[in-house]
Protein backbone atom coordinates (compact mmCIF):
# COMPACT_ATOMS: atom_id res chain seq x y z
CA UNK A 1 23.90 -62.79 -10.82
CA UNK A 2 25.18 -66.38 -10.84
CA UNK A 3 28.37 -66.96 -8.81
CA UNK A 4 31.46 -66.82 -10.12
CA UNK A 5 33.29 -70.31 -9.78
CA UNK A 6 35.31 -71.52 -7.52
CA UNK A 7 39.01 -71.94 -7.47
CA UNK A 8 40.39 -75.52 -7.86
CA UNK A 9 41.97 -76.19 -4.80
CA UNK A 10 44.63 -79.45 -5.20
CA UNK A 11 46.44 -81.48 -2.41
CA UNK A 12 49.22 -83.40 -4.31
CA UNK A 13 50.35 -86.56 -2.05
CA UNK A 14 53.25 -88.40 -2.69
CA UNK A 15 54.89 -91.29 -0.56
CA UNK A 16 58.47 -91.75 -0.11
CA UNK A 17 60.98 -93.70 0.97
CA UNK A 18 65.07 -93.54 -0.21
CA UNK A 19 64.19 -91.04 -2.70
CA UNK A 20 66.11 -88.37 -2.09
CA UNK A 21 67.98 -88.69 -5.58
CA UNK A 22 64.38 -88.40 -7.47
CA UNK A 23 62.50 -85.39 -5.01
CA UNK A 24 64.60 -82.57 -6.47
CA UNK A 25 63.76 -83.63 -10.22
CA UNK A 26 60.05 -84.15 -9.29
CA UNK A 27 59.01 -81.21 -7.11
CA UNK A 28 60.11 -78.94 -9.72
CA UNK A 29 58.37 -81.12 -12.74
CA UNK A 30 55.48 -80.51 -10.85
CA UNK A 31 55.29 -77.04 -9.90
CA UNK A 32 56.31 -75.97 -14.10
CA UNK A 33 53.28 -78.67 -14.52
CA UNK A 34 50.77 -76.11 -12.47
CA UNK A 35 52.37 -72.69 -13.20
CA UNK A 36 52.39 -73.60 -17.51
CA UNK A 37 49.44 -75.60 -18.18
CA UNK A 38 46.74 -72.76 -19.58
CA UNK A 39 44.10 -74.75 -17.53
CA UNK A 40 45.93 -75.18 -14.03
CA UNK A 41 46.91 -71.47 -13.83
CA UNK A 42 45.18 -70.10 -11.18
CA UNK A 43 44.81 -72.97 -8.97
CA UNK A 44 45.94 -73.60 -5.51
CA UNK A 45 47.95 -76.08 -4.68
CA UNK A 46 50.41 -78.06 -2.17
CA UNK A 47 52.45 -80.88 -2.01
CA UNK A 48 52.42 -82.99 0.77
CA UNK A 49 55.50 -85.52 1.18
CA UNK A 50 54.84 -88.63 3.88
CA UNK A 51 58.56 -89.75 4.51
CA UNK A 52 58.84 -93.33 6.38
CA UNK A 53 61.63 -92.26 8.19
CA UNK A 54 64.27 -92.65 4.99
CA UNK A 55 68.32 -93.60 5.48
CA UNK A 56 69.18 -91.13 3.44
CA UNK A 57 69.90 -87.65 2.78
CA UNK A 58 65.70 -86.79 2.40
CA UNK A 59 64.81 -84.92 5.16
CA UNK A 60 67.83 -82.28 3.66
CA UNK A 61 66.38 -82.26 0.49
CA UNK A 62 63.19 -81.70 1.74
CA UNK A 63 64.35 -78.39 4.32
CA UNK A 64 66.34 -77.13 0.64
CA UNK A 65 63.22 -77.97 -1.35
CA UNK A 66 60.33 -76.62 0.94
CA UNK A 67 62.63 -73.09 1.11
CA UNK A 68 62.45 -72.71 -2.89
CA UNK A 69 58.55 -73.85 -3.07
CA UNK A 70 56.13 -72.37 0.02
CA UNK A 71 53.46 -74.95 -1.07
CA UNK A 72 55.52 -77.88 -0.15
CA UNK A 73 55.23 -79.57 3.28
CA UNK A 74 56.48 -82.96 4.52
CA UNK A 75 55.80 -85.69 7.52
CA UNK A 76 58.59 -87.81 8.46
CA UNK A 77 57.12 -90.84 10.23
CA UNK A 78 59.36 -92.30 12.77
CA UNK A 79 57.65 -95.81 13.23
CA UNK A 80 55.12 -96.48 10.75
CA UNK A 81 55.84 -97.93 7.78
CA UNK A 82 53.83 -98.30 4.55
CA UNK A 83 52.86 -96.54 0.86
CA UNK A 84 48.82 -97.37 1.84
CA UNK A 85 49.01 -96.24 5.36
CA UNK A 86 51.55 -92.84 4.11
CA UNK A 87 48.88 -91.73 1.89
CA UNK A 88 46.22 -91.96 4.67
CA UNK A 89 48.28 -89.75 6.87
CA UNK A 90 49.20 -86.94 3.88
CA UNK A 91 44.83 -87.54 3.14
CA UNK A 92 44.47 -86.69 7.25
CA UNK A 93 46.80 -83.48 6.42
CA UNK A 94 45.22 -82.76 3.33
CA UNK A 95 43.02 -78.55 3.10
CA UNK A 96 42.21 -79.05 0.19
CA UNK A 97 39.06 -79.94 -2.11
CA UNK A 98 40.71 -82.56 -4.81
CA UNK A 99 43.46 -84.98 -3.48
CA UNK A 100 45.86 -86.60 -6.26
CA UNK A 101 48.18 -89.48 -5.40
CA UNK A 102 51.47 -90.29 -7.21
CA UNK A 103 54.47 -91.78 -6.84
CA UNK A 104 58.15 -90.21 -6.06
CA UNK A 105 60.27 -92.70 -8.21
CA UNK A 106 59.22 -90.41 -11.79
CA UNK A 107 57.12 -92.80 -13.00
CA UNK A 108 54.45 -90.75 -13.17
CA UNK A 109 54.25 -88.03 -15.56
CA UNK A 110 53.77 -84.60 -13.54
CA UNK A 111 52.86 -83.12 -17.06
CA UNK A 112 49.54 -85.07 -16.54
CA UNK A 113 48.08 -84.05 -13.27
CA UNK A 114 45.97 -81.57 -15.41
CA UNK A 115 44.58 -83.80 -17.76
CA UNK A 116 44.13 -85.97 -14.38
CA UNK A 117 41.75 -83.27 -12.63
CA UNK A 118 39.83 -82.23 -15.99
CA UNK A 119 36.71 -85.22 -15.05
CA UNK A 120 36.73 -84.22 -11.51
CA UNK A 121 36.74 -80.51 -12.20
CA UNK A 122 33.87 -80.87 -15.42
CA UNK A 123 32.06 -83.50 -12.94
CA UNK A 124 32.30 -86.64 -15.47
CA UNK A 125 33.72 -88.22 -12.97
CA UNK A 126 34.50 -88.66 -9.11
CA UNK A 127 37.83 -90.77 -9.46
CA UNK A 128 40.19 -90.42 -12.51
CA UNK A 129 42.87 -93.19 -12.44
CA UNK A 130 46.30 -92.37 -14.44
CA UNK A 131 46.25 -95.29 -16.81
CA UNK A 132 49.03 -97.81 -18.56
CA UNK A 133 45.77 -99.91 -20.33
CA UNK A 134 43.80 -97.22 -22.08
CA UNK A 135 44.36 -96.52 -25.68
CA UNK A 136 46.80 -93.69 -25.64
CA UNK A 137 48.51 -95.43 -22.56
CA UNK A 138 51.66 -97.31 -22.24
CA UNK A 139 55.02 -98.70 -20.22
CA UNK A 140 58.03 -97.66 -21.18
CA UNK A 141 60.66 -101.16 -21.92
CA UNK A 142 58.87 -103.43 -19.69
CA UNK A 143 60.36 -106.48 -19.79
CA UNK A 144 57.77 -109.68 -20.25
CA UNK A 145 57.47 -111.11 -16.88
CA UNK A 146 57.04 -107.83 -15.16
CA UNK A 147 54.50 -106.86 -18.11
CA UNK A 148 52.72 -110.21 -17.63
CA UNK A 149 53.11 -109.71 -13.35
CA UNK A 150 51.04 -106.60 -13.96
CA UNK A 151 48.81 -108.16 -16.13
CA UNK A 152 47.86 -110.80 -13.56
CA UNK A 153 47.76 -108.96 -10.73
CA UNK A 154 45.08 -106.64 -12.44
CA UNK A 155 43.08 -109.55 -13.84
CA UNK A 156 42.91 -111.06 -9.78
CA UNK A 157 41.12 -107.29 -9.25
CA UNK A 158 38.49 -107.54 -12.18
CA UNK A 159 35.73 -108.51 -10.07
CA UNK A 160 36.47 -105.87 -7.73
CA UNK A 161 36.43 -102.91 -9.69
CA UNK A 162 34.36 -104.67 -13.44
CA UNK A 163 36.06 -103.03 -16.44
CA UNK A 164 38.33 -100.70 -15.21
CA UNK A 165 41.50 -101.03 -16.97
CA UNK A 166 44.06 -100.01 -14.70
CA UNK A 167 42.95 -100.22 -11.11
CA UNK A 168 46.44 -100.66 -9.87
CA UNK A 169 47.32 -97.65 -10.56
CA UNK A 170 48.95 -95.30 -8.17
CA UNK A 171 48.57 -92.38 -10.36
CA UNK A 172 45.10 -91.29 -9.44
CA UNK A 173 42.76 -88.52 -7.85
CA UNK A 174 39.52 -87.85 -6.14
CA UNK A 175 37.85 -85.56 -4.23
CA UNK A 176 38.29 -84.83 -1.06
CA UNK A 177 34.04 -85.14 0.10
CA UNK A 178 34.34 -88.87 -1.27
CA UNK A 179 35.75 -89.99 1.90
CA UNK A 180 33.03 -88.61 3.99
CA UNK A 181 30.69 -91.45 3.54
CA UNK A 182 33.72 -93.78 2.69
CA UNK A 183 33.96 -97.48 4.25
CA UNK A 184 36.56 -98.06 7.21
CA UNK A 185 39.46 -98.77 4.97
CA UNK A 186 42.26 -101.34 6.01
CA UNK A 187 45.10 -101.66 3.16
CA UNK A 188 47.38 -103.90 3.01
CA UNK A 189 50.69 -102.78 0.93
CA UNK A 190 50.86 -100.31 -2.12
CA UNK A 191 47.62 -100.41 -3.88
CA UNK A 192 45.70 -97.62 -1.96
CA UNK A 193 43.69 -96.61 -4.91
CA UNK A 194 42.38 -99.96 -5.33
CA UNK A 195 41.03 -99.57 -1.61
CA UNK A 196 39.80 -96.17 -1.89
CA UNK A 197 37.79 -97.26 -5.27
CA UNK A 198 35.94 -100.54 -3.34
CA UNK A 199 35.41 -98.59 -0.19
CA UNK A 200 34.30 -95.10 -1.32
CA UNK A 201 31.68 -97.22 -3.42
CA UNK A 202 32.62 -95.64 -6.67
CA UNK A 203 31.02 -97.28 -9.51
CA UNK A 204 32.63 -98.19 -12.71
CA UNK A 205 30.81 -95.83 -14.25
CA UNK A 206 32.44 -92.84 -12.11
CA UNK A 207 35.82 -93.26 -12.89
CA UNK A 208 37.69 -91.73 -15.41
CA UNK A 209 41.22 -93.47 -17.15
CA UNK A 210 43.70 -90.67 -18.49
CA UNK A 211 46.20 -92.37 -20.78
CA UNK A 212 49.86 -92.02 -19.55
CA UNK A 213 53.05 -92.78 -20.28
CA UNK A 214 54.36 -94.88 -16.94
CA UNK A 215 58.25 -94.20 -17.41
CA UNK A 216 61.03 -96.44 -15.48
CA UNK A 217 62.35 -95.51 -11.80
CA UNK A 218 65.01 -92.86 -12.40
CA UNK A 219 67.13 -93.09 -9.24
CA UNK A 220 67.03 -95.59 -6.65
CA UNK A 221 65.23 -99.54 -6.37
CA UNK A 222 62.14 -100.58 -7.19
CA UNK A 223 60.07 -101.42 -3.79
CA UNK A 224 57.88 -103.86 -5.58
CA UNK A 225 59.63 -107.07 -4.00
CA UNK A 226 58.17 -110.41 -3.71
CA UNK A 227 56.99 -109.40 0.10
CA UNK A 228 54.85 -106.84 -1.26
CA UNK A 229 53.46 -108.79 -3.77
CA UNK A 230 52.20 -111.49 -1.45
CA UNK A 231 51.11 -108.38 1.38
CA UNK A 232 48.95 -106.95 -2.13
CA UNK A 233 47.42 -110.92 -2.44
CA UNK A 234 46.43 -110.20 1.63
CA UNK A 235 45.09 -107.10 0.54
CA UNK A 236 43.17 -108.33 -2.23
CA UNK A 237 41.58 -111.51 0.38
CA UNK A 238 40.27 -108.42 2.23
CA UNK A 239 38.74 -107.16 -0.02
CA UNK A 240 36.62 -110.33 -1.45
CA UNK A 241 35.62 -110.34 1.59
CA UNK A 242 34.21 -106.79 1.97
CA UNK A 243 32.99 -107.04 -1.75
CA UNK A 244 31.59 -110.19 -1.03
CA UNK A 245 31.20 -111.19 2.72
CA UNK A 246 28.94 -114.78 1.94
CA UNK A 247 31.13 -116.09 -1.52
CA UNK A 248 34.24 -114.61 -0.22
CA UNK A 249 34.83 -116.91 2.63
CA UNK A 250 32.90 -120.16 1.02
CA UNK A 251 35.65 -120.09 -1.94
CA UNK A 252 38.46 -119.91 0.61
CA UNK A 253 36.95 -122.69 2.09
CA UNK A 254 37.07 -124.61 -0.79
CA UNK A 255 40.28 -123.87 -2.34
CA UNK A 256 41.84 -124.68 0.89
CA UNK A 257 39.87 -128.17 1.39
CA UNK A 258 41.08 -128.69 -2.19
CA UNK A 259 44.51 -128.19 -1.79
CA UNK A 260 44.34 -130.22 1.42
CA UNK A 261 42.54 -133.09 0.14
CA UNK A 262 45.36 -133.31 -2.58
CA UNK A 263 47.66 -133.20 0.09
CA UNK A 264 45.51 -135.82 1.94
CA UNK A 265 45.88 -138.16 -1.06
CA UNK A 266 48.99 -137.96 -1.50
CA UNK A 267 49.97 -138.81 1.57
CA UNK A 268 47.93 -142.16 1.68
CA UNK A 269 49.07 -143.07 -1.23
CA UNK A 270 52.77 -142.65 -0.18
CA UNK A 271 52.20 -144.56 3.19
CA UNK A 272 49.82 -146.84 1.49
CA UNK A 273 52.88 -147.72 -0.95
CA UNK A 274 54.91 -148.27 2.03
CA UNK A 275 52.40 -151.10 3.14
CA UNK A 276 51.58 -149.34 6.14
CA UNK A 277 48.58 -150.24 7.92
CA UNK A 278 45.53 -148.47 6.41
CA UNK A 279 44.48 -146.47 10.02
CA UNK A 280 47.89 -145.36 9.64
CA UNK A 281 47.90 -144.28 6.13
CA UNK A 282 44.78 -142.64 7.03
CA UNK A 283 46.06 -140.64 10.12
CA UNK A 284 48.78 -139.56 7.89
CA UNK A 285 46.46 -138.09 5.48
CA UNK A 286 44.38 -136.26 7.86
CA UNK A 287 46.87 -135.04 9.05
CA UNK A 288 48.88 -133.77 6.02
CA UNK A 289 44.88 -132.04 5.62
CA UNK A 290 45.45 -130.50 8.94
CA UNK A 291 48.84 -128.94 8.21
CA UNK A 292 47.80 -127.51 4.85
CA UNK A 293 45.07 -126.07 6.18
CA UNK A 294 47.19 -124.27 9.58
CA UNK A 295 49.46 -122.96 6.74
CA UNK A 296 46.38 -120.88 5.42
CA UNK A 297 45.47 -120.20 9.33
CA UNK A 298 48.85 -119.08 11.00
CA UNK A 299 49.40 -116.66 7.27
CA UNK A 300 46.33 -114.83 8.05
CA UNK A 301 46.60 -114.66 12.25
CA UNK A 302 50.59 -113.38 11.63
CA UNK A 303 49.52 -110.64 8.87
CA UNK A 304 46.05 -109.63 10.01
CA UNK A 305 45.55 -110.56 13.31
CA UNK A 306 43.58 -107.10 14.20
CA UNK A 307 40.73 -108.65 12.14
CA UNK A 308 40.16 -111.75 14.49
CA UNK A 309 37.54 -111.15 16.98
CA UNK A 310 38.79 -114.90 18.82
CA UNK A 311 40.63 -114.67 21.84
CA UNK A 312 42.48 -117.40 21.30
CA UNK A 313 42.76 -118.54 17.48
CA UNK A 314 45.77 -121.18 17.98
CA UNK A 315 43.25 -122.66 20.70
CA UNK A 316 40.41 -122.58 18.62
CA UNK A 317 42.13 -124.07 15.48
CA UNK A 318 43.81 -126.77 17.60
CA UNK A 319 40.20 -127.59 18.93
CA UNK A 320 38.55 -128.27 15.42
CA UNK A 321 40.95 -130.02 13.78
CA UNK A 322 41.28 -132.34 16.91
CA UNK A 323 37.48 -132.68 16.16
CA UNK A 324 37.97 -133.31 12.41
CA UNK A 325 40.58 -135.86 12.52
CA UNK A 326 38.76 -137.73 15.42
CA UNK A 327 35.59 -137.90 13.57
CA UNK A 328 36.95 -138.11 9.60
CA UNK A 329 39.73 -141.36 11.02
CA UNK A 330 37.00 -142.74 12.87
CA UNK A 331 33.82 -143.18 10.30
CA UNK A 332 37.16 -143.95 7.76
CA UNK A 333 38.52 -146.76 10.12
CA UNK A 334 34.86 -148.29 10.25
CA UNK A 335 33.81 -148.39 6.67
CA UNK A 336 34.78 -151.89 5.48
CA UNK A 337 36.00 -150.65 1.83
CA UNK A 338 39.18 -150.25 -0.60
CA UNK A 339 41.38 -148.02 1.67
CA UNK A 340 40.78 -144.87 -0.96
CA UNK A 341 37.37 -145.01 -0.54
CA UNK A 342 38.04 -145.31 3.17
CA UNK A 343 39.65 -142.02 3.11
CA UNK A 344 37.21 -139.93 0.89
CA UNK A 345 34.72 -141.04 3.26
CA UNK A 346 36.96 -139.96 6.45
CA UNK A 347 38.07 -136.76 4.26
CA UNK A 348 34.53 -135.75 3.41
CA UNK A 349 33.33 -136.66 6.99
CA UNK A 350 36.11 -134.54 8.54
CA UNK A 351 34.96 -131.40 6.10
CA UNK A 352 32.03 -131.51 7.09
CA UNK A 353 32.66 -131.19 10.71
CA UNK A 354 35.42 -128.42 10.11
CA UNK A 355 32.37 -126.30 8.54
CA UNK A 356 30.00 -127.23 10.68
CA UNK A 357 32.14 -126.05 13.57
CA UNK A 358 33.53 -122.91 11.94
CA UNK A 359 29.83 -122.09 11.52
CA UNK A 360 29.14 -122.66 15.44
CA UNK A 361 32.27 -120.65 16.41
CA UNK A 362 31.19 -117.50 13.95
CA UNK A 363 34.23 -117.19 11.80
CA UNK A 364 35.00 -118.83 8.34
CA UNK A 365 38.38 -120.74 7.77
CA UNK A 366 40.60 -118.04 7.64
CA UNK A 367 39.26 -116.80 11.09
CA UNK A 368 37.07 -113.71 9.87
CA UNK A 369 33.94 -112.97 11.46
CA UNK A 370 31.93 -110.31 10.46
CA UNK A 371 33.02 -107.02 10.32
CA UNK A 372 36.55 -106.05 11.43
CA UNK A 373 37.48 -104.83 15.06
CA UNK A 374 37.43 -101.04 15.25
CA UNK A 375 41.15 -100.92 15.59
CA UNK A 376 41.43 -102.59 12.68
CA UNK A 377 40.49 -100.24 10.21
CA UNK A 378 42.51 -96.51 10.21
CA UNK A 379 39.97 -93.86 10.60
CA UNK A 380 40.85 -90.45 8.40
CA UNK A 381 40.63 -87.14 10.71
CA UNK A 382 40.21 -85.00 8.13
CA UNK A 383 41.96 -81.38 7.75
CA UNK A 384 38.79 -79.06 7.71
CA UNK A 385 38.66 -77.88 4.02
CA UNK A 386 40.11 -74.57 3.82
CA UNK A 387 41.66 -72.50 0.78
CA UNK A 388 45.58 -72.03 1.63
CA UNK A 389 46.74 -68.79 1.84
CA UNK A 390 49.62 -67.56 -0.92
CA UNK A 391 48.73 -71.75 -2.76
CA UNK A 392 50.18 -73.38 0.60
């Protein structure tokens, strides 16, 4: 006799922080989602709620929430701090079989989870992504620039993820077993799914896009602020660099010896204007080379510093660029030319050496070499997998 089949177990995750206005709308959205849907009856089911620690009253409404639905549990983290690193911890809590992420603010539409587990549960697919950019899909009085925002920050993910539509998503689920032979992941910031995508090694052709309707923030402020958008361009550095450890660092490389050779240039051309003496001038540009490219270096040592495997990157930057400037002024000094040519001689002289060097000290300009320190990455112990008694 052929077995009968199994019962879809779900771990709903949500992130939170200052919500407490939104939580008693959304928990019981979600539970009428599960208990009416003709396909979801049956299932079992939790909600897990990773707190960072919130101001206000959420910790009450969680006590008054988690009384009126058994299947609801919460962490309140203390110190850490994080929508990336809270869904780890509720995936490290998770029993059961299918994991779905989503967001506290009602932006996502509990109706959906369903329609969001149908691939996973028929096996079309082994991520299903909630999406704005499908036909079907669509924001709800998006104003231009944060239309176009989204729109560019998706575009900077295309070769990531090829023709996904939506992998920014934070409306999204999986199962569980993916993350058994998943990549070390190391987000940076709110786009988790993004991660788990690139580092469970989920093809295009895997995941599944489920038009919804992505509403506006009921309660509360958005936590999209310009310091999360720059943490998500950190995030998205890493992973070029996973995706593709040789181009990755090269192009870094060379946008940042672009933007300091304009900075070079202009320099000379401000001191040479001044009829200062050309070794001057040419000092001056170097230099203005120099400080460009430590802007690049100290970002990356203050916001990742866990990656670097040097024991003394301030040291080690100091010591190339004293090498760079020494060599690049010198050859510059000596060529007997127009003073511009002088310094695309000095400039190009004083590239060379700062990749020759970076290639002798093992690490690329941004100070990444090779794969990341273990305690770099956040390694997921996993709940065993076990089916919750009374859907808990």
């Amino acid at each position: 006799m052929p077995l009968p089949p199994l019962t879809p177990t779900l771990s709903i995750l949500i992130p939170t922080y200052r919500e407490a206005e939104n939580l008693p709308l959304l928990i019981p959205q979600i539970a009428a989602a599960l208990s009416d849907h003709p396909a979801a009856r049956g299932w079992l089911w939790e909600i897990i709620v990773i707190d960072d620690n919130s101001p206000d009253d959420t910790r009450q409404v969680l006590d008054q929430l988690a009384a009126r639905f058994p299947q609801l549990h919460y962490l309140i983290r203390p110190h850490d701090r994080g929508l990336s690193s809270a869904v780890l911890a509720g995936i490290a809590l998770a029993h059961n079989d299918f994991l779905l992420v989503m967001d506290a603010d009602l932006s996502h539409p509990p109706e959906a989870i369903p329609s969001l587990l149908q691939p996973l549960l028929s096996g079309a697919a082994d991520f299903v992504i909630g999406s704005r950019y499908v036909p079907g899909g669509k924001t709800e009085d998006w104003s231009r620039f944060r239309w176009l925002n989204s729109v560019g920050a998706t575009l900077l993910a295309k070769p990531l993820v090829g023709p996904i539509h939506d992998p920014m998503a934070g409306f999204f689920a999986f199962r569980r077993a993916a993350l058994c032979n998943a990549d070390p992941l190391n987000p940076i910031g709110y786009k988790i799914g993004l991660e788990l995508i690139a580092k469970t090694h989920t093809p295009p052709s895997r995941v599944a896009e489920v038009p919804i309707t992505f509403r506006n923030r009921l309660h509360g402020e958005s936590k999209l602020t310009l310091k999360e958008q720059f943490r998500y361009l950190e995030h998205l550095s890493r992973l070029y660099d996973y995706k593709f450890p040789k181009g990755s660092p090269r192009a870094k490389f060379l946008i940042a010896a672009a933007l300091g050779s304009a900075a070079c240039f202009a320099t000379l051309a401000l001191f040479n204007h001044q009829q200062m003496m050309p070794p001057l001038s040419i000092a001056a540009g170097l230099l203005a080379m120099i400080a460009v490219t430590f802007a690049f270096f100290l970002r990356y040592v203050r916001t990742q510093r866990d990656l670097l495997l040097m024991k003394d990157p301030f040291a080690e930057f100091t010591y190339i660029s004293m090498a760079e400037f020494i060599s690049g002024w010198a050859f510059a000094v000596a060529t007997n030319a127009n003073v511009y040519l002088q310094m695309a001689i000095g400039l190009l002289i004083a590239l060379l050496m700062r990749y020759t060097l970076r290639k002798v000290f093992l690490h690329d300009l941004r100070g990444i070499r090779g794969t990341p320190k273990p305690s770099a990455t956040l390694s997921l112990p996993l709940s065993p997998t076990q089916t919750p008694a009374a859907s808990a």
